[in-house]
Protein backbone atom coordinates (compact mmCIF):
# COMPACT_ATOMS: atom_id res chain seq x y z
CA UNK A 1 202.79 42.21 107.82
CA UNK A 2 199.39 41.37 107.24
CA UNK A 3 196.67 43.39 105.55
CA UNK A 4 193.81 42.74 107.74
CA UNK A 5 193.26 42.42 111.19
CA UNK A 6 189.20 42.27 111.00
CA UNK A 7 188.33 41.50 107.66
CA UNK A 8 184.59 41.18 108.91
CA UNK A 9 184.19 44.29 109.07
CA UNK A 10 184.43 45.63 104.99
CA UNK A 11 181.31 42.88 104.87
CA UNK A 12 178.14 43.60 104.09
CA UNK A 13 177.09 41.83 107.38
CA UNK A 14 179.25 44.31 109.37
CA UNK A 15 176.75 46.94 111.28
CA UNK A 16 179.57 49.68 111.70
CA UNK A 17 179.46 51.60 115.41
CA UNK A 18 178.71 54.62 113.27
CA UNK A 19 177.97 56.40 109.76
CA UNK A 20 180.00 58.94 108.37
CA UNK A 21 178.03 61.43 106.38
CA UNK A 22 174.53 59.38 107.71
CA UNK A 23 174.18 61.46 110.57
CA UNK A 24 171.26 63.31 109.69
CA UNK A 25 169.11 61.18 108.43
CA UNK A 26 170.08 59.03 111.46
CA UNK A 27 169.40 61.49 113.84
CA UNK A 28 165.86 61.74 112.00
CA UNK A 29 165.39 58.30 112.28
CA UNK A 30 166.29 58.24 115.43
CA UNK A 31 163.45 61.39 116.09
CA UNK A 32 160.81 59.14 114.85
CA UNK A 33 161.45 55.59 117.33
CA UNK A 34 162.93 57.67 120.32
CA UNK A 35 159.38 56.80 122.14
CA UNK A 36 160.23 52.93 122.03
CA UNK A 37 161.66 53.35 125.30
CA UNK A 38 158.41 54.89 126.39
CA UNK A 39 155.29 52.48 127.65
CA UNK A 40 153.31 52.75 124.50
CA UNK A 41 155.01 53.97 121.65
CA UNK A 42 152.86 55.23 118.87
CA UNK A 43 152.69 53.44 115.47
CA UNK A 44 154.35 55.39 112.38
CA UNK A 45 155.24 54.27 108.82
CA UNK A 46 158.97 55.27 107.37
CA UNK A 47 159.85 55.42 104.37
CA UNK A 48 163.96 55.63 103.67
CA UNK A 49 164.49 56.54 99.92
CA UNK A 50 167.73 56.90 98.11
CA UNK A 51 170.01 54.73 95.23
CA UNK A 52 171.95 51.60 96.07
CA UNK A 53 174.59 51.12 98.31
CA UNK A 54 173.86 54.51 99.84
CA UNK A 55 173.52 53.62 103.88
CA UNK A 56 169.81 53.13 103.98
CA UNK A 57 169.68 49.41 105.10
CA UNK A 58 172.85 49.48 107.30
CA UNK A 59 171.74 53.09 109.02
CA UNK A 60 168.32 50.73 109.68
CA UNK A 61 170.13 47.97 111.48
CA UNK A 62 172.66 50.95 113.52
CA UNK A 63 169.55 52.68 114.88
CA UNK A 64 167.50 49.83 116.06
CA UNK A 65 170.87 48.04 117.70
CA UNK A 66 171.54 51.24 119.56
CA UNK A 67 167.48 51.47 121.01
CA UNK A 68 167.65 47.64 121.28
CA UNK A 69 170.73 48.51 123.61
CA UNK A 70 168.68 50.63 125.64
CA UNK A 71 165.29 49.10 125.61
CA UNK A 72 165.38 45.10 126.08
CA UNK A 73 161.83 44.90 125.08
CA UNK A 74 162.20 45.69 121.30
CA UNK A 75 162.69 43.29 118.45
CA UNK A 76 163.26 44.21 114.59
CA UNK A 77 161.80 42.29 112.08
CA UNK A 78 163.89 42.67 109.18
CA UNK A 79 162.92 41.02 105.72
CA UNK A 80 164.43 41.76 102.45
CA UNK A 81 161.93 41.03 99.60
CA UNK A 82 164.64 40.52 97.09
CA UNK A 83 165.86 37.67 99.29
CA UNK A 84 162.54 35.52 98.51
CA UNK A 85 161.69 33.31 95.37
CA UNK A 86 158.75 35.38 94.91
CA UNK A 87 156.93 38.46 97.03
CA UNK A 88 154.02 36.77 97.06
CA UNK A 89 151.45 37.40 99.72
CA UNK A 90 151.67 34.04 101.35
CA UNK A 91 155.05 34.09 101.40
CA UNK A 92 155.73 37.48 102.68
CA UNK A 93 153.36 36.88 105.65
CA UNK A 94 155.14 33.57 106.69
CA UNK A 95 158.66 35.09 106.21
CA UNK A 96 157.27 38.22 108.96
CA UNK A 97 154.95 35.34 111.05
CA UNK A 98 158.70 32.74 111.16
CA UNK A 99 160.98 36.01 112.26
CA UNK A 100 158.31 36.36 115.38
CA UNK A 101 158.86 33.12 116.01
CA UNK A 102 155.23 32.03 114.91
CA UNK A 103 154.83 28.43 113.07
CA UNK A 104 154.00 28.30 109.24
CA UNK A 105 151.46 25.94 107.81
CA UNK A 106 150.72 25.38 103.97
CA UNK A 107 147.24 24.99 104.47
CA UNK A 108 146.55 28.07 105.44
CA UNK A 109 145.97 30.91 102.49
CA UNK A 110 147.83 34.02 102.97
CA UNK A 111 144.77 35.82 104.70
CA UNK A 112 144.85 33.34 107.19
CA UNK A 113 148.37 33.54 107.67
CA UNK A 114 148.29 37.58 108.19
CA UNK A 115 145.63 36.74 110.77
CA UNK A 116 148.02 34.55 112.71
CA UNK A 117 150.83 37.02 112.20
CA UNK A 118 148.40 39.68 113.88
CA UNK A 119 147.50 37.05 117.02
CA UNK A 120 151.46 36.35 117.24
CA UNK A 121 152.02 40.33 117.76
CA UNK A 122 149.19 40.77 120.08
CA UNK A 123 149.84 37.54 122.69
CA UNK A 124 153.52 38.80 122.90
CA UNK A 125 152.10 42.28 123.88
CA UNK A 126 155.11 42.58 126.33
CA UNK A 127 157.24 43.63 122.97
CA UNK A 128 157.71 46.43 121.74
CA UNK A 129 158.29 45.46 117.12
CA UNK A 130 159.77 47.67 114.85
CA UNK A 131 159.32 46.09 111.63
CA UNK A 132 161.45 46.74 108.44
CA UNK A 133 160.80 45.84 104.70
CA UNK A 134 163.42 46.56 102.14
CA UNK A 135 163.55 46.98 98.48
CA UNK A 136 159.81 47.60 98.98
CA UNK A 137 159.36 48.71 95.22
CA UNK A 138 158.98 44.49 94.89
CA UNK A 139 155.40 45.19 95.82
CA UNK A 140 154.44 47.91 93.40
CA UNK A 141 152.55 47.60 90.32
CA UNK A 142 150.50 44.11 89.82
CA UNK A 143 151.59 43.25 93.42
CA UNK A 144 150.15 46.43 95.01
CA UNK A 145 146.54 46.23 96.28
CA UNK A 146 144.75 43.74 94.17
CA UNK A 147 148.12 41.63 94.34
CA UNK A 148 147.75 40.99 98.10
CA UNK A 149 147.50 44.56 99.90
CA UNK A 150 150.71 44.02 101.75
CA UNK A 151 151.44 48.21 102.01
CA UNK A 152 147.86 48.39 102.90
CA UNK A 153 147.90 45.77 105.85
CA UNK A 154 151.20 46.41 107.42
CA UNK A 155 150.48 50.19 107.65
CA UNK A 156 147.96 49.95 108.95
CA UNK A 157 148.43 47.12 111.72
CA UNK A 158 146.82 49.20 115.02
CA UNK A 159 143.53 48.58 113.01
CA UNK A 160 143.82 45.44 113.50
CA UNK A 161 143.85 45.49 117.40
CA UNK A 162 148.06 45.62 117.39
CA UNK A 163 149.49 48.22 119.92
CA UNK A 164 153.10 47.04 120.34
CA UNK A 165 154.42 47.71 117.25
CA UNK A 166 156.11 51.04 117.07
CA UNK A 167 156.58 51.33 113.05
CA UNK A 168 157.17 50.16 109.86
CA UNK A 169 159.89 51.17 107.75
CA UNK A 170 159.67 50.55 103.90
CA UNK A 171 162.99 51.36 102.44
CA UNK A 172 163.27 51.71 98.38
CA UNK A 173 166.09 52.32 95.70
CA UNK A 174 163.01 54.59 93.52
CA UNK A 175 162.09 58.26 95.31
CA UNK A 176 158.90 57.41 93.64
CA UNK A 177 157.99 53.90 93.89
CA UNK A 178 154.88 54.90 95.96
CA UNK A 179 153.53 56.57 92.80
CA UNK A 180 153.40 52.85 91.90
CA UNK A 181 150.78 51.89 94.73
CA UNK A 182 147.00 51.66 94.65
CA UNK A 183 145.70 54.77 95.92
CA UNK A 184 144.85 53.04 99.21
CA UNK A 185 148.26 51.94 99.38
CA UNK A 186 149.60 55.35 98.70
CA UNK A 187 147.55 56.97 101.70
CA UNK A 188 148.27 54.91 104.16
CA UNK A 189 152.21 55.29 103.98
CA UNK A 190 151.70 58.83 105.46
CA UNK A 191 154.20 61.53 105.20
CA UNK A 192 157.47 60.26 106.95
CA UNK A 193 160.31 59.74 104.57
CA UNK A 194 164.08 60.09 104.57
CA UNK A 195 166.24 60.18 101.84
CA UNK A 196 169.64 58.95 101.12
CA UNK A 197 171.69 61.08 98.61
CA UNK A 198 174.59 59.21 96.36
CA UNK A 199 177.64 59.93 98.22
CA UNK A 200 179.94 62.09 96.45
CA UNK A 201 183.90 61.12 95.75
CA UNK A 202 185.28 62.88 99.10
CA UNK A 203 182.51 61.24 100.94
CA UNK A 204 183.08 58.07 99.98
CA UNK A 205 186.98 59.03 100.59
CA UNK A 206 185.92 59.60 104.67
CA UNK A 207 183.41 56.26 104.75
CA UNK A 208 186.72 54.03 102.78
CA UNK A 209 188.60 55.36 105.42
CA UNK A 210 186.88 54.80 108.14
CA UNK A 211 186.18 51.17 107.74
CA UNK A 212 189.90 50.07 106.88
CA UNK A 213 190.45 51.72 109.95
CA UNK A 214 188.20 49.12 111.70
CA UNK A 215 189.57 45.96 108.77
CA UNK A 216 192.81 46.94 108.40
CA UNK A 217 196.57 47.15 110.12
CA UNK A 218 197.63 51.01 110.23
CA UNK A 219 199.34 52.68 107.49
CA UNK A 220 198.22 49.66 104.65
CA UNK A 221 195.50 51.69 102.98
CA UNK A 222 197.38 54.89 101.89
CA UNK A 223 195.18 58.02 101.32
CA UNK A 224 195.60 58.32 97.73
CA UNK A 225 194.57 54.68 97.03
CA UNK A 226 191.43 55.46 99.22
CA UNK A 227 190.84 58.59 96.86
CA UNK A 228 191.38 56.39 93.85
CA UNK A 229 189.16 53.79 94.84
CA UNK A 230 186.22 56.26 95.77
CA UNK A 231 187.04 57.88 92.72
CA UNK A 232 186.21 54.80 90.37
CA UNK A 233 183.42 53.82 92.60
CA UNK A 234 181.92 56.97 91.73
CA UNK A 235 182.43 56.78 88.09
CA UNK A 236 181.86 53.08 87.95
CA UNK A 237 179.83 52.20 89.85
CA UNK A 238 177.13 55.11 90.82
CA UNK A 239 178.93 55.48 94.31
CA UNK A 240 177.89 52.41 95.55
CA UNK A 241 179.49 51.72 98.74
CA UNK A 242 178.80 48.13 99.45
CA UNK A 243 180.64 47.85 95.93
CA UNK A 244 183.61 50.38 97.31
CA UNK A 245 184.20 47.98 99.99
CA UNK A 246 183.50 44.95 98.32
CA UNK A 247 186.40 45.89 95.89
CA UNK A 248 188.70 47.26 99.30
CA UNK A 249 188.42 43.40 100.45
CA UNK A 250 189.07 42.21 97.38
CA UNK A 251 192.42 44.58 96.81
CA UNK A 252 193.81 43.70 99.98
CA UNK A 253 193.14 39.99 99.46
CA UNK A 254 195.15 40.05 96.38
CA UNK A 255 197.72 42.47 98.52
CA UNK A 256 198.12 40.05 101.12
CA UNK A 257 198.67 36.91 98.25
CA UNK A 258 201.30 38.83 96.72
CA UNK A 259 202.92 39.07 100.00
CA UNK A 260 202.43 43.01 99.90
CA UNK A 261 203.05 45.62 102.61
CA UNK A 262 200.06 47.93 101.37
CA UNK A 263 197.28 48.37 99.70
CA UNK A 264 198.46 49.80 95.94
CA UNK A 265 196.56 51.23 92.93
CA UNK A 266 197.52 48.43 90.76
CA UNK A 267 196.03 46.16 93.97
CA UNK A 268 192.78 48.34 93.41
CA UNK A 269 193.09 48.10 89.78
CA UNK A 270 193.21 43.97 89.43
CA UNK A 271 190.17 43.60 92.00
CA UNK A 272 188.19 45.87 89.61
CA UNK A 273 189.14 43.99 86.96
CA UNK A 274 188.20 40.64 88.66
CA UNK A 275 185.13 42.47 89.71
CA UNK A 276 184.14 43.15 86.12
CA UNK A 277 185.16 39.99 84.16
CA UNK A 278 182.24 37.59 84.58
CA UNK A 279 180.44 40.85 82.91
CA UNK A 280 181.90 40.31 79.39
CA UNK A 281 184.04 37.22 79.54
CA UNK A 282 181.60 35.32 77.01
CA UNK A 283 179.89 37.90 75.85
CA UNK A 284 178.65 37.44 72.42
CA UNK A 285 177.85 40.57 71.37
CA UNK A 286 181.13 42.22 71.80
CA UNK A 287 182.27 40.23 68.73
CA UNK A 288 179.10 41.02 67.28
CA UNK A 289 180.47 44.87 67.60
CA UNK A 290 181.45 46.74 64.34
CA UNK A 291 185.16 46.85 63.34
CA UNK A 292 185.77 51.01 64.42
CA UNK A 293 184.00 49.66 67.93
CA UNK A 294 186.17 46.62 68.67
CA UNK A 295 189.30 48.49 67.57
CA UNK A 296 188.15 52.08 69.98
CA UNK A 297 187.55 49.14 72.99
CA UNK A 298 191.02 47.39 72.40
CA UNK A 299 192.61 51.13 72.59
CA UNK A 300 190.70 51.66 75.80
CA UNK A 301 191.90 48.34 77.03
CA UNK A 302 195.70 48.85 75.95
CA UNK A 303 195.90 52.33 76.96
CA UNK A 304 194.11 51.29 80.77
CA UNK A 305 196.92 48.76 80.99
CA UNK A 306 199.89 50.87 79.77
CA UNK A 307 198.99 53.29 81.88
CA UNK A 308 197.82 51.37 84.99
CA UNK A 309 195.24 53.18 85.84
CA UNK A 310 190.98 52.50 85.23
CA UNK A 311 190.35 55.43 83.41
CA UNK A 312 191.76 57.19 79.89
CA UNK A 313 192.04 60.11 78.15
CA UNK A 314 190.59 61.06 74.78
CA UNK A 315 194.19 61.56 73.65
CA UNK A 316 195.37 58.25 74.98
CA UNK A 317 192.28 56.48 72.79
CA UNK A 318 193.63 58.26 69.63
CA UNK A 319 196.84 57.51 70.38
CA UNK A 320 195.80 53.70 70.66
CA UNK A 321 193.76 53.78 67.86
CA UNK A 322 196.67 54.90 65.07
CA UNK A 323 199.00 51.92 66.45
CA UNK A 324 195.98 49.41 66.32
CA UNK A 325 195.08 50.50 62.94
CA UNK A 326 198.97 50.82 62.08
CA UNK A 327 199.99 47.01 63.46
CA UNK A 328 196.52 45.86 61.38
CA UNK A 329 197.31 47.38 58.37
CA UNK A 330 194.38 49.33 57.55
CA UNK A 331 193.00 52.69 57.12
CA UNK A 332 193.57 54.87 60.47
CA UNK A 333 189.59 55.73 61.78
CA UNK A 334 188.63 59.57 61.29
CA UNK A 335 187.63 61.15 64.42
CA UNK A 336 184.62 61.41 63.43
CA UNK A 337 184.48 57.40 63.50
CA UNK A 338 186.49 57.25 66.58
CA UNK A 339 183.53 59.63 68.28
CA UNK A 340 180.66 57.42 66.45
CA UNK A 341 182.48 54.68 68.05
CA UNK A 342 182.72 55.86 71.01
CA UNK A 343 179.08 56.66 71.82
CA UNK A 344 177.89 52.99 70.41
CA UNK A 345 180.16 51.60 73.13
CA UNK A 346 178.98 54.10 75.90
CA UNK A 347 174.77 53.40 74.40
CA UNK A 348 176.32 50.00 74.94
CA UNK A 349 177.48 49.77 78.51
CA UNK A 350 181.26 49.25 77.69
CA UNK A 351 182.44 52.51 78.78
CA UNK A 352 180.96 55.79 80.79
CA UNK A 353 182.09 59.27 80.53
CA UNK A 354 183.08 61.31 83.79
CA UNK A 355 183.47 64.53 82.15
CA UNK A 356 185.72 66.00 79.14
CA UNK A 357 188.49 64.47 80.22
CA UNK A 358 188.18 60.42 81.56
CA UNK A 359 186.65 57.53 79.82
CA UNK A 360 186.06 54.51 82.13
CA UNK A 361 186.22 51.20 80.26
CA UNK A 362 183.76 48.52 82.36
CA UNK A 363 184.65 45.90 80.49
CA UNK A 364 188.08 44.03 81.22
CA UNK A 365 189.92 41.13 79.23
CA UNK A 366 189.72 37.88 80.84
CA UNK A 367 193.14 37.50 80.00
CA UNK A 368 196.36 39.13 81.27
CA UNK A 369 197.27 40.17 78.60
CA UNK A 370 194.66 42.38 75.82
CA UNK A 371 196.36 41.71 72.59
CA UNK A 372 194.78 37.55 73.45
CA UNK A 373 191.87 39.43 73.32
CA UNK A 374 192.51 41.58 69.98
CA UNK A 375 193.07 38.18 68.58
CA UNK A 376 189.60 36.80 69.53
CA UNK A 377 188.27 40.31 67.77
CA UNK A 378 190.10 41.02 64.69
CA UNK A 379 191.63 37.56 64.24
CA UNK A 380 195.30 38.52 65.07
CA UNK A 381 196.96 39.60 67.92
CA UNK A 382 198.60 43.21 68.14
CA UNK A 383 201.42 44.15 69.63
């Protein structure tokens, strides 16, 4: 039986038909354009605020499909600055003047570009724009107002004789990236802003859910495998959910290889690790690590694979520690050299706490098999 039957839609193309746990800040949104559908809607600036991966974009694209749906008139402009070479003025004003189907020229300077993007907007009056820019923060510091006043000219747009143009939405990972702005800039964005909260774990359970229900045959994704996966997600990776589903692809990709009739936690566990191996794989400076480190990470390591599963215990890491330092022949580490250890690797970036009780290892062996990589470390293997 097969894993998927729309694979499509764990992408991060796929506009779901709705948002678990987005509601409200959709239903704000959806406060602030509902007069698109009116003659002349009034202009607004948005701002959408919250940490990766946490709906902001996607709940962006829902809202305006479902008024586009309604209102044949309206058009969004999307453009993602971390998409281009380089915000630069010029090039931010031909990306918006291209997506209104206006012709670029090189001779023109960026001024003269904006100017054209205005005349495009007005002699298509008939239109009704909602225009988006994401990861806005691009134009803070030496790109805010004497970089090119970008904030300053798109918020303020019905100055320049434009009345079809219902808003503009700047969305940004950084609460405070206005703070960032000239003081112009920081004015003119007004007061609208809604913010995105990191989903918690049984959030992310309900959203995991939800979308193999739409990408995957029934029964393949069992509950507790959801639960795990939004459980590391949270620990690993900040609850990120483009990265939950990225890794729920991923899992059932290497389900359906194997020939598998569900989704597993060892399924979950490999597309982690495949997830995480460019990370480290050549990394010099893990064998640039001190001897206590590099044996504390190969107990993390063993003790994740013996116990298939991407997080350990403090008690598992001793226990792996003694039969490193026992196969090495050396000294066993104190625990006060084991905890010294410990928080290098964590300052580090090769492991993060989630409470008393789990230690997440984010770095994984390119290799099937750990004791290949105790012998790139310590110059044996183990085991």
């Amino acid at each position: 039986m097969p894993i998927f039957v729309n694979p499509r839609a764990l992408s991060r193309q796929h506009i779901p038909a709705r948002m678990p746990h987005r509601e409200a800040q959709l239903s704000m949104l959806h406060s602030f354009f509902r007069d698109i559908q009116s003659e002349s809607p009034y202009f607004k600036v948005v701002q959408l605020v919250g940490p990766k991966g946490t709906g902001k974009t996607t709940s962006t694209h829902l809202l305006l499909r479902l008024l586009g749906s309604m209102s044949p008139r309206l058009t969004h402009v999307y453009l993602n600055l971390r998409a281009l070479s380089d915000p630069s003025p010029w090039l931010v004003y031909s990306q918006l003047l291209s997506r209104v189907g206006g012709k670029v020229s090189r001779s023109l300077s960026a001024g003269e570009v904006f100017e054209k993007f205005i005349l495009h907007l007005q002699r298509y009056s008939d239109r009704i724009y909602v225009i988006t820019i994401d990861e806005a923060d691009q134009l803070t510091g030496y790109r805010s107002l004497h970089g090119g006043r970008i904030v300053y000219n798109l918020a303020r747009l019905p100055e320049f004789g434009v009345e079809n143009v219902s808003g503009i939405i700047f969305i940004s990972r950084e609460e405070g990236w206005a703070y960032h702005l000239a003081p112009e800039e920081q004015s003119s964005l007004g007061a609208l802003a809604v913010k995105y909260p990191a989903y918690t774990r049984d959030q992310l359970v309900d959203i995991i859910l939800f979308r193999a229900g739409e990408a995957c045959a029934p029964g393949v994704l069992p509950e507790a495998v959801a639960e795990y996966l939004a459980e590391v997600t949270e620990a690993m990776f900040e609850s990120d959910v483009r990265r939950a589903l990225d890794l729920l692809l991923l899992a059932g990709q290497i389900a359906e290889s194997e020939g598998a009739e569900a989704i597993s936690l060892e399924h979950v566990n490999k597309a982690v690790a495949q997830s995480m191996r460019e990370k480290f794989l050549f990394s010099q400076s893990i064998e640039q690590l001190g001897t206590a480190e590099k044996i504390v990470l190969l107990a993390l390591l063993f003790a994740s694979r013996q116990l298939n599963q991407n997080f350990v215990t403090l008690r598992d890491v001793q226990k792996h520690v003694a039969l490193i330092c026992e196969s090495l022949g050396i000294k066993p580490l104190s625990q006060r050299e084991q905890d010294e250890a410990l928080q290098r690797l964590s300052d580090e970036g090769y492991v993060q706490f989630r409470g008393p009780l789990k230690i997440y290892p984010t770095v994984f062996p390119a290799y099937s098999d750990p004791s290949l990589l105790a012998g790139r470390l310590l110059g044996r293997r183990i085991g």
